[in-house]
C-alpha atoms as a PDB file:
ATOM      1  CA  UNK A   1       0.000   0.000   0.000  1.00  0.00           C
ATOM      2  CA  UNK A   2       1.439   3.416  -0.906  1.00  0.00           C
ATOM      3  CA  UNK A   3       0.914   5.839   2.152  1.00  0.00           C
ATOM      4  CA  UNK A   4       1.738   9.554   1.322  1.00  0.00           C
ATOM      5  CA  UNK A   5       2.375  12.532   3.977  1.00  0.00           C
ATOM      6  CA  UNK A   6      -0.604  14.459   5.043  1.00  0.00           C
ATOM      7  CA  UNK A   7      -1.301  17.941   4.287  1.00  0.00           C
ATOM      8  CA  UNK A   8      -3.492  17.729   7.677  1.00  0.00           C
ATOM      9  CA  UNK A   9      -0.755  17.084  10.087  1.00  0.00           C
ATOM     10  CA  UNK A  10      -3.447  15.495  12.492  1.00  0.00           C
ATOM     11  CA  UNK A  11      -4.077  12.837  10.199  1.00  0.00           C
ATOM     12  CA  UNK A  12      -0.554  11.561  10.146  1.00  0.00           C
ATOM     13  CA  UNK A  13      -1.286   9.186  12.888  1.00  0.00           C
ATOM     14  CA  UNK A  14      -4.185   7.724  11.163  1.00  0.00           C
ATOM     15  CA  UNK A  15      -2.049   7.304   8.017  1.00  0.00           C
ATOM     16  CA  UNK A  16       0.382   5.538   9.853  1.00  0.00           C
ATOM     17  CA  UNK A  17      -1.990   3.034  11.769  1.00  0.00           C
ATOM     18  CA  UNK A  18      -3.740   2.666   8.413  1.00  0.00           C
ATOM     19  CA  UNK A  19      -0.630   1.676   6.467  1.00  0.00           C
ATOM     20  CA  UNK A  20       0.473  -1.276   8.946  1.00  0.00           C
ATOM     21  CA  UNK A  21      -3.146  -2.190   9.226  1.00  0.00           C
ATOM     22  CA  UNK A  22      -3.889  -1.970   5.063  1.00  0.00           C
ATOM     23  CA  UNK A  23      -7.066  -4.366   5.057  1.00  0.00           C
ATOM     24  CA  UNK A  24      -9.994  -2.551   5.924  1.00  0.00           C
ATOM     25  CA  UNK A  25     -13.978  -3.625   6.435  1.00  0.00           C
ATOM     26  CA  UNK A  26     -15.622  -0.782   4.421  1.00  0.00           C
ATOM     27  CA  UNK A  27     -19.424  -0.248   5.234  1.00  0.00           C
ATOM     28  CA  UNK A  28     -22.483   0.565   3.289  1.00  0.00           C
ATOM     29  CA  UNK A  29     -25.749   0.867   3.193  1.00  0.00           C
ATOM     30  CA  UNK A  30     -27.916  -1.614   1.622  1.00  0.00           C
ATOM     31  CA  UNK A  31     -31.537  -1.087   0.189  1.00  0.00           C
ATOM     32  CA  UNK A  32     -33.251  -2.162   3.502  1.00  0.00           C
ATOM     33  CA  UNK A  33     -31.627   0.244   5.561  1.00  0.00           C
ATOM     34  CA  UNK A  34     -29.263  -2.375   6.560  1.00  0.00           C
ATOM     35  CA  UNK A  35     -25.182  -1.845   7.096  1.00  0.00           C
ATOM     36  CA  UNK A  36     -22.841  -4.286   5.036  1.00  0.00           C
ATOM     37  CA  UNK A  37     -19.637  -4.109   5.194  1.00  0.00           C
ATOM     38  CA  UNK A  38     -16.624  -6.545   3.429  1.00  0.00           C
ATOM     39  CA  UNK A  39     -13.084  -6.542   3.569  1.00  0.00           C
ATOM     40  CA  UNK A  40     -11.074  -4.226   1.136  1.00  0.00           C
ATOM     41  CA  UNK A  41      -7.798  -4.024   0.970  1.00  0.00           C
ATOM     42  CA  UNK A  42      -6.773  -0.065   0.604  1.00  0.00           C
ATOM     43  CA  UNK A  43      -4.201   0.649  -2.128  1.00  0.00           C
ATOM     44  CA  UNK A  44      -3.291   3.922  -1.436  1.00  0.00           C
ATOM     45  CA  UNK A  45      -4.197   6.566   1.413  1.00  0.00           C
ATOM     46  CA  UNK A  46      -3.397  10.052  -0.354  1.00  0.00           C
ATOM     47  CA  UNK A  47      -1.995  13.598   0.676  1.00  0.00           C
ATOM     48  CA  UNK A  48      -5.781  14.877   1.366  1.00  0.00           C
ATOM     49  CA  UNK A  49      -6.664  11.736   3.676  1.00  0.00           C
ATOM     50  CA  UNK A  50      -8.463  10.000   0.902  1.00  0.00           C
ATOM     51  CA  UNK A  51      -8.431   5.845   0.947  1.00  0.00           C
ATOM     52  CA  UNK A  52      -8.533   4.339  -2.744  1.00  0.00           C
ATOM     53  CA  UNK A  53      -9.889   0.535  -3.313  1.00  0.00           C
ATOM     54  CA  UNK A  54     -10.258  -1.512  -6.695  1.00  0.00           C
ATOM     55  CA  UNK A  55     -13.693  -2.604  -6.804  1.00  0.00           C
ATOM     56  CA  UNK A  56     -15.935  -4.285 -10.018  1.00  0.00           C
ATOM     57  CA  UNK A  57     -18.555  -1.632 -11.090  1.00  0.00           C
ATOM     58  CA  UNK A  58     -21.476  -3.750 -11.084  1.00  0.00           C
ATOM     59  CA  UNK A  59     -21.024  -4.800  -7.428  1.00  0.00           C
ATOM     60  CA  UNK A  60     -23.409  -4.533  -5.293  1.00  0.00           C
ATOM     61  CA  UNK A  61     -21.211  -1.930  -3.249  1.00  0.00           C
ATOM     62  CA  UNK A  62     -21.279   0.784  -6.292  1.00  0.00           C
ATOM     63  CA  UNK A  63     -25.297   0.642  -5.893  1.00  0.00           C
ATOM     64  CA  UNK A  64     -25.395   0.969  -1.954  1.00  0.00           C
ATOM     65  CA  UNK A  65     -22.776   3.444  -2.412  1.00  0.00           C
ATOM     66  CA  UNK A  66     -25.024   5.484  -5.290  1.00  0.00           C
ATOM     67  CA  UNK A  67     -28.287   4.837  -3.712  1.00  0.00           C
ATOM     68  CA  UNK A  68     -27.083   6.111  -0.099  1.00  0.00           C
ATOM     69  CA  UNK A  69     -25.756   9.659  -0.058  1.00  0.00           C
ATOM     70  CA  UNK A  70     -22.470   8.159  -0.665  1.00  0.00           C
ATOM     71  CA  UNK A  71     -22.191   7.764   3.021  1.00  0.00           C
ATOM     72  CA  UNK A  72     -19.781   4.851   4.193  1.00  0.00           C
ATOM     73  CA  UNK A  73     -17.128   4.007   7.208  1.00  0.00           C
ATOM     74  CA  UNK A  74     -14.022   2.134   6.493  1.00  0.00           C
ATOM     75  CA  UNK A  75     -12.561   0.433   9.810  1.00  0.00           C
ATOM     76  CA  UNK A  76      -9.530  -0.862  10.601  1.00  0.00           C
ATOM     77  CA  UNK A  77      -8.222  -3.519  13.123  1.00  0.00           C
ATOM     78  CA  UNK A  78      -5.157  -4.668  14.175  1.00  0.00           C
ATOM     79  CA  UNK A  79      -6.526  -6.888  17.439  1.00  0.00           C
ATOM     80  CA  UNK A  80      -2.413  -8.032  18.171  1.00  0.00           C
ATOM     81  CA  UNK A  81      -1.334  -4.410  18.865  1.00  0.00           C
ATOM     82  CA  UNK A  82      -4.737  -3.424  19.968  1.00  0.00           C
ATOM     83  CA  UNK A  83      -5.119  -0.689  17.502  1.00  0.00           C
ATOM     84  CA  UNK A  84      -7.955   0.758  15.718  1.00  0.00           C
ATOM     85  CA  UNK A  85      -9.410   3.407  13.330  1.00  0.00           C
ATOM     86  CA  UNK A  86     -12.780   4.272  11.955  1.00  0.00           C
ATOM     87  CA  UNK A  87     -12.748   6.044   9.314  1.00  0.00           C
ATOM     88  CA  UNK A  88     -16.031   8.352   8.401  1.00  0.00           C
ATOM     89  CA  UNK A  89     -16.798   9.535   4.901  1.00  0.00           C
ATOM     90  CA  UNK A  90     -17.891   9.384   1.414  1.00  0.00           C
ATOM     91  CA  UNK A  91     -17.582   7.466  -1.566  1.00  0.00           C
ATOM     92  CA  UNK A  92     -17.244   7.855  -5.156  1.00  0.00           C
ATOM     93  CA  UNK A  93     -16.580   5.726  -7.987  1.00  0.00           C
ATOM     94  CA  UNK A  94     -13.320   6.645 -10.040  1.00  0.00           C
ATOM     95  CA  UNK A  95     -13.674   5.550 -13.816  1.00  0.00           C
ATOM     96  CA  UNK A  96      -9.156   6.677 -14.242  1.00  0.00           C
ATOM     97  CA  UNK A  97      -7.175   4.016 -16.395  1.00  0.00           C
ATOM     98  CA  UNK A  98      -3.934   6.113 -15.230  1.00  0.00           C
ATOM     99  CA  UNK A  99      -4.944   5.778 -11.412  1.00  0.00           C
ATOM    100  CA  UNK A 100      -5.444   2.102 -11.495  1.00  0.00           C
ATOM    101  CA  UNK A 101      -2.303   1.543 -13.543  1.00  0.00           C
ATOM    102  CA  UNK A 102      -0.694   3.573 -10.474  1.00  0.00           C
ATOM    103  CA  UNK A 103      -2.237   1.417  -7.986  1.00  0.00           C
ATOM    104  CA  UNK A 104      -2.002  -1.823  -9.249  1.00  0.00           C
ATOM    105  CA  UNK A 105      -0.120  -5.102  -7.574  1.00  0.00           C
ATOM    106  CA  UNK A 106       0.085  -8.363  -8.217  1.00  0.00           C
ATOM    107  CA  UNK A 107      -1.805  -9.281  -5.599  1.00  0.00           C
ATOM    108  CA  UNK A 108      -4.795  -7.786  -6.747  1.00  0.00           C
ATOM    109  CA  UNK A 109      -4.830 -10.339  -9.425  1.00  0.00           C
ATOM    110  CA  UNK A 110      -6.777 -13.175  -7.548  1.00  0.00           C
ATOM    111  CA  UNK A 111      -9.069 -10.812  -7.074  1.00  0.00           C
ATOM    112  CA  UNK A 112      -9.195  -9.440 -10.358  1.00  0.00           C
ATOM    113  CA  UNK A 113      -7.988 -11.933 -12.761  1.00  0.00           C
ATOM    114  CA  UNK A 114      -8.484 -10.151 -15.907  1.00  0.00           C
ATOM    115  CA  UNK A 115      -5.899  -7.637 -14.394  1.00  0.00           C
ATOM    116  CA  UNK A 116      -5.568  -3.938 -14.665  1.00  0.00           C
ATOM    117  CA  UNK A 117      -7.208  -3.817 -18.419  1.00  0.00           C
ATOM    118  CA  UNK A 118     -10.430  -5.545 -17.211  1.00  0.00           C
ATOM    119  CA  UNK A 119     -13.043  -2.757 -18.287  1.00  0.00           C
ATOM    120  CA  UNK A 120     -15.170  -3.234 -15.403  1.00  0.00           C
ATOM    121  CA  UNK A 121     -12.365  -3.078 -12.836  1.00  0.00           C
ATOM    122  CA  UNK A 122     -12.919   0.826 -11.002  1.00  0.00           C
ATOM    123  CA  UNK A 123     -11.518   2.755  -8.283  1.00  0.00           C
ATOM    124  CA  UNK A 124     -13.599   3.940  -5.015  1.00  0.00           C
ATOM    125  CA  UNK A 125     -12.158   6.801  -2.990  1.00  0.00           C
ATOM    126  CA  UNK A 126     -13.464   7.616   0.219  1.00  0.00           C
ATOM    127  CA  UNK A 127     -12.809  11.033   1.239  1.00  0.00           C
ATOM    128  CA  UNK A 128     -12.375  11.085   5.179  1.00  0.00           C
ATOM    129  CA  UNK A 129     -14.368  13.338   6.952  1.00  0.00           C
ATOM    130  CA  UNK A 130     -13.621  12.517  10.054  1.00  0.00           C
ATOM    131  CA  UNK A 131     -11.533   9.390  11.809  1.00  0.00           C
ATOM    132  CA  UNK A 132     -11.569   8.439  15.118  1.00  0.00           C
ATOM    133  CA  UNK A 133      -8.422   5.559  16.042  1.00  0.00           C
ATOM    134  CA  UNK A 134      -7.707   4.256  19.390  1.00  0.00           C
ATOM    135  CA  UNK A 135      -3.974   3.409  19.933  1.00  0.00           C
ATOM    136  CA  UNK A 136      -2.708   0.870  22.877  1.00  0.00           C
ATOM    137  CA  UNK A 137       0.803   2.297  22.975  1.00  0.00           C
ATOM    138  CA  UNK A 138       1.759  -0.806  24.675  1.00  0.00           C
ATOM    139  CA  UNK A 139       2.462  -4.369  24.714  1.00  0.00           C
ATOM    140  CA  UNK A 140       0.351  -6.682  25.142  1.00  0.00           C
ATOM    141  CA  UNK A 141       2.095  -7.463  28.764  1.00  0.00           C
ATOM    142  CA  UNK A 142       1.396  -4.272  29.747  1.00  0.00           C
ATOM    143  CA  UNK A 143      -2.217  -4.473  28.750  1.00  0.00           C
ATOM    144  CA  UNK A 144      -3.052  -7.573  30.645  1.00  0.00           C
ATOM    145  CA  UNK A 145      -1.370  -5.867  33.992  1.00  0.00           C
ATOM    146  CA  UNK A 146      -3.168  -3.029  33.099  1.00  0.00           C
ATOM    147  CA  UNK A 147      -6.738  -4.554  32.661  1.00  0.00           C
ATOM    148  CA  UNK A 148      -5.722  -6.456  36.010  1.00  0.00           C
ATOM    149  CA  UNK A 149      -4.552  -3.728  38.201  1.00  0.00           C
ATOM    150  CA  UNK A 150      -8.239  -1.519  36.922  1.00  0.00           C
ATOM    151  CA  UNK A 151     -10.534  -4.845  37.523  1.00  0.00           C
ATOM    152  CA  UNK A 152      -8.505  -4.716  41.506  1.00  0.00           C
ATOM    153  CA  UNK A 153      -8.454  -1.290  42.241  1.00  0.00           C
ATOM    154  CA  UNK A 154     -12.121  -1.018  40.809  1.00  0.00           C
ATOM    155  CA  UNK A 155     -10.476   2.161  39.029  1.00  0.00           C
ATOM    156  CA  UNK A 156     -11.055   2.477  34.857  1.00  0.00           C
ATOM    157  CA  UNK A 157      -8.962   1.328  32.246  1.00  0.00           C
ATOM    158  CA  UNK A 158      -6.694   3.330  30.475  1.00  0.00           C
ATOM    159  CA  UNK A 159      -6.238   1.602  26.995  1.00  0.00           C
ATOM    160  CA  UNK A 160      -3.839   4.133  25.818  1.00  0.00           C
ATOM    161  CA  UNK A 161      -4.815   7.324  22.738  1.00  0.00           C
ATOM    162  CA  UNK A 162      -8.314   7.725  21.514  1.00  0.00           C
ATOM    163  CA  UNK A 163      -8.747  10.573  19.338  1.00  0.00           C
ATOM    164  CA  UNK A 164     -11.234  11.978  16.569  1.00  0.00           C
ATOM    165  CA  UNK A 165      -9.542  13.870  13.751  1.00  0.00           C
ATOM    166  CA  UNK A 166     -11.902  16.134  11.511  1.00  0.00           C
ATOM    167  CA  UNK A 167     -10.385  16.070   7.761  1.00  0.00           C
END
């Protein structure tokens, strides 16, 4: 995944979590009101915050995207390290042969065997609005004796950085 330096500073931290995480679960809404979400692997997280995903254009996801304001949250999870970012935003699909020849990998291929020329193969990018992560800063160790020494001491738990960052 290609991870450039933000032009908003205060999204450098989410760029970095995002970029050891990479695979995301990116959320829509479907016609019953209901929220899907699948796992995407992000190709690139731009200067402006922006995620970009290959995607087919008739999947279901371009419609939910379409048919619902555009409105979608890509989250991230990296349960080992305890870290974690939701991202808030909106969708659009990106019809740019020169983008996708940018992004492409190899291992997009089992995904998208007909490669980078396949005329249905598309780009989403999800504009952040805002993103919210929660970082353990600590090892797992640390975590335990720290869930421990709240659950004696009846006193909260301090799992390390939350913080919302508006894009």
């Amino acid at each position: 995944m290609e991870a450039k330096e933000q032009k908003n500073p205060q999204m450098e931290k989410v760029r970095e979590m995002i970029e050891d995480i990479r695979i995301g679960m990116l959320t829509t809404i479907d016609d019953d009101g209901n929220l899907v979400s699948r796992p995407m692997a992000c190709m690139q997280i731009d200067e402006n915050g922006s995620l970009w995903f290959f995607t087919k254009k008739d999947s279901p996801k371009t419609d939910q995207i379409e048919h619902h304001e555009h409105k979608v949250n890509v989250s991230f999870a990296d349960v080992s390290d305890a870290d974690y970012v939701s991202i808030s935003g909106t969708a659009t699909e990106i019809y740019d042969r020169n983008k996708i020849n940018d992004l492409w990998s190899p291992a997009a291929k089992p995904w998208f065997p007909d490669g980078k020329d396949d005329p249905s193969l598309i780009l989403i990018r999800v504009d952040t609005k805002m993103a919210e992560y929660w970082d353990s800063n600590a090892s797992r160790m640390v975590r335990l004796m720290e869930m421990a020494r709240a659950a004696v001491t009846g006193d909260t738990y301090k799992e390390g950085e939350n913080k919302k960052v508006y894009n």
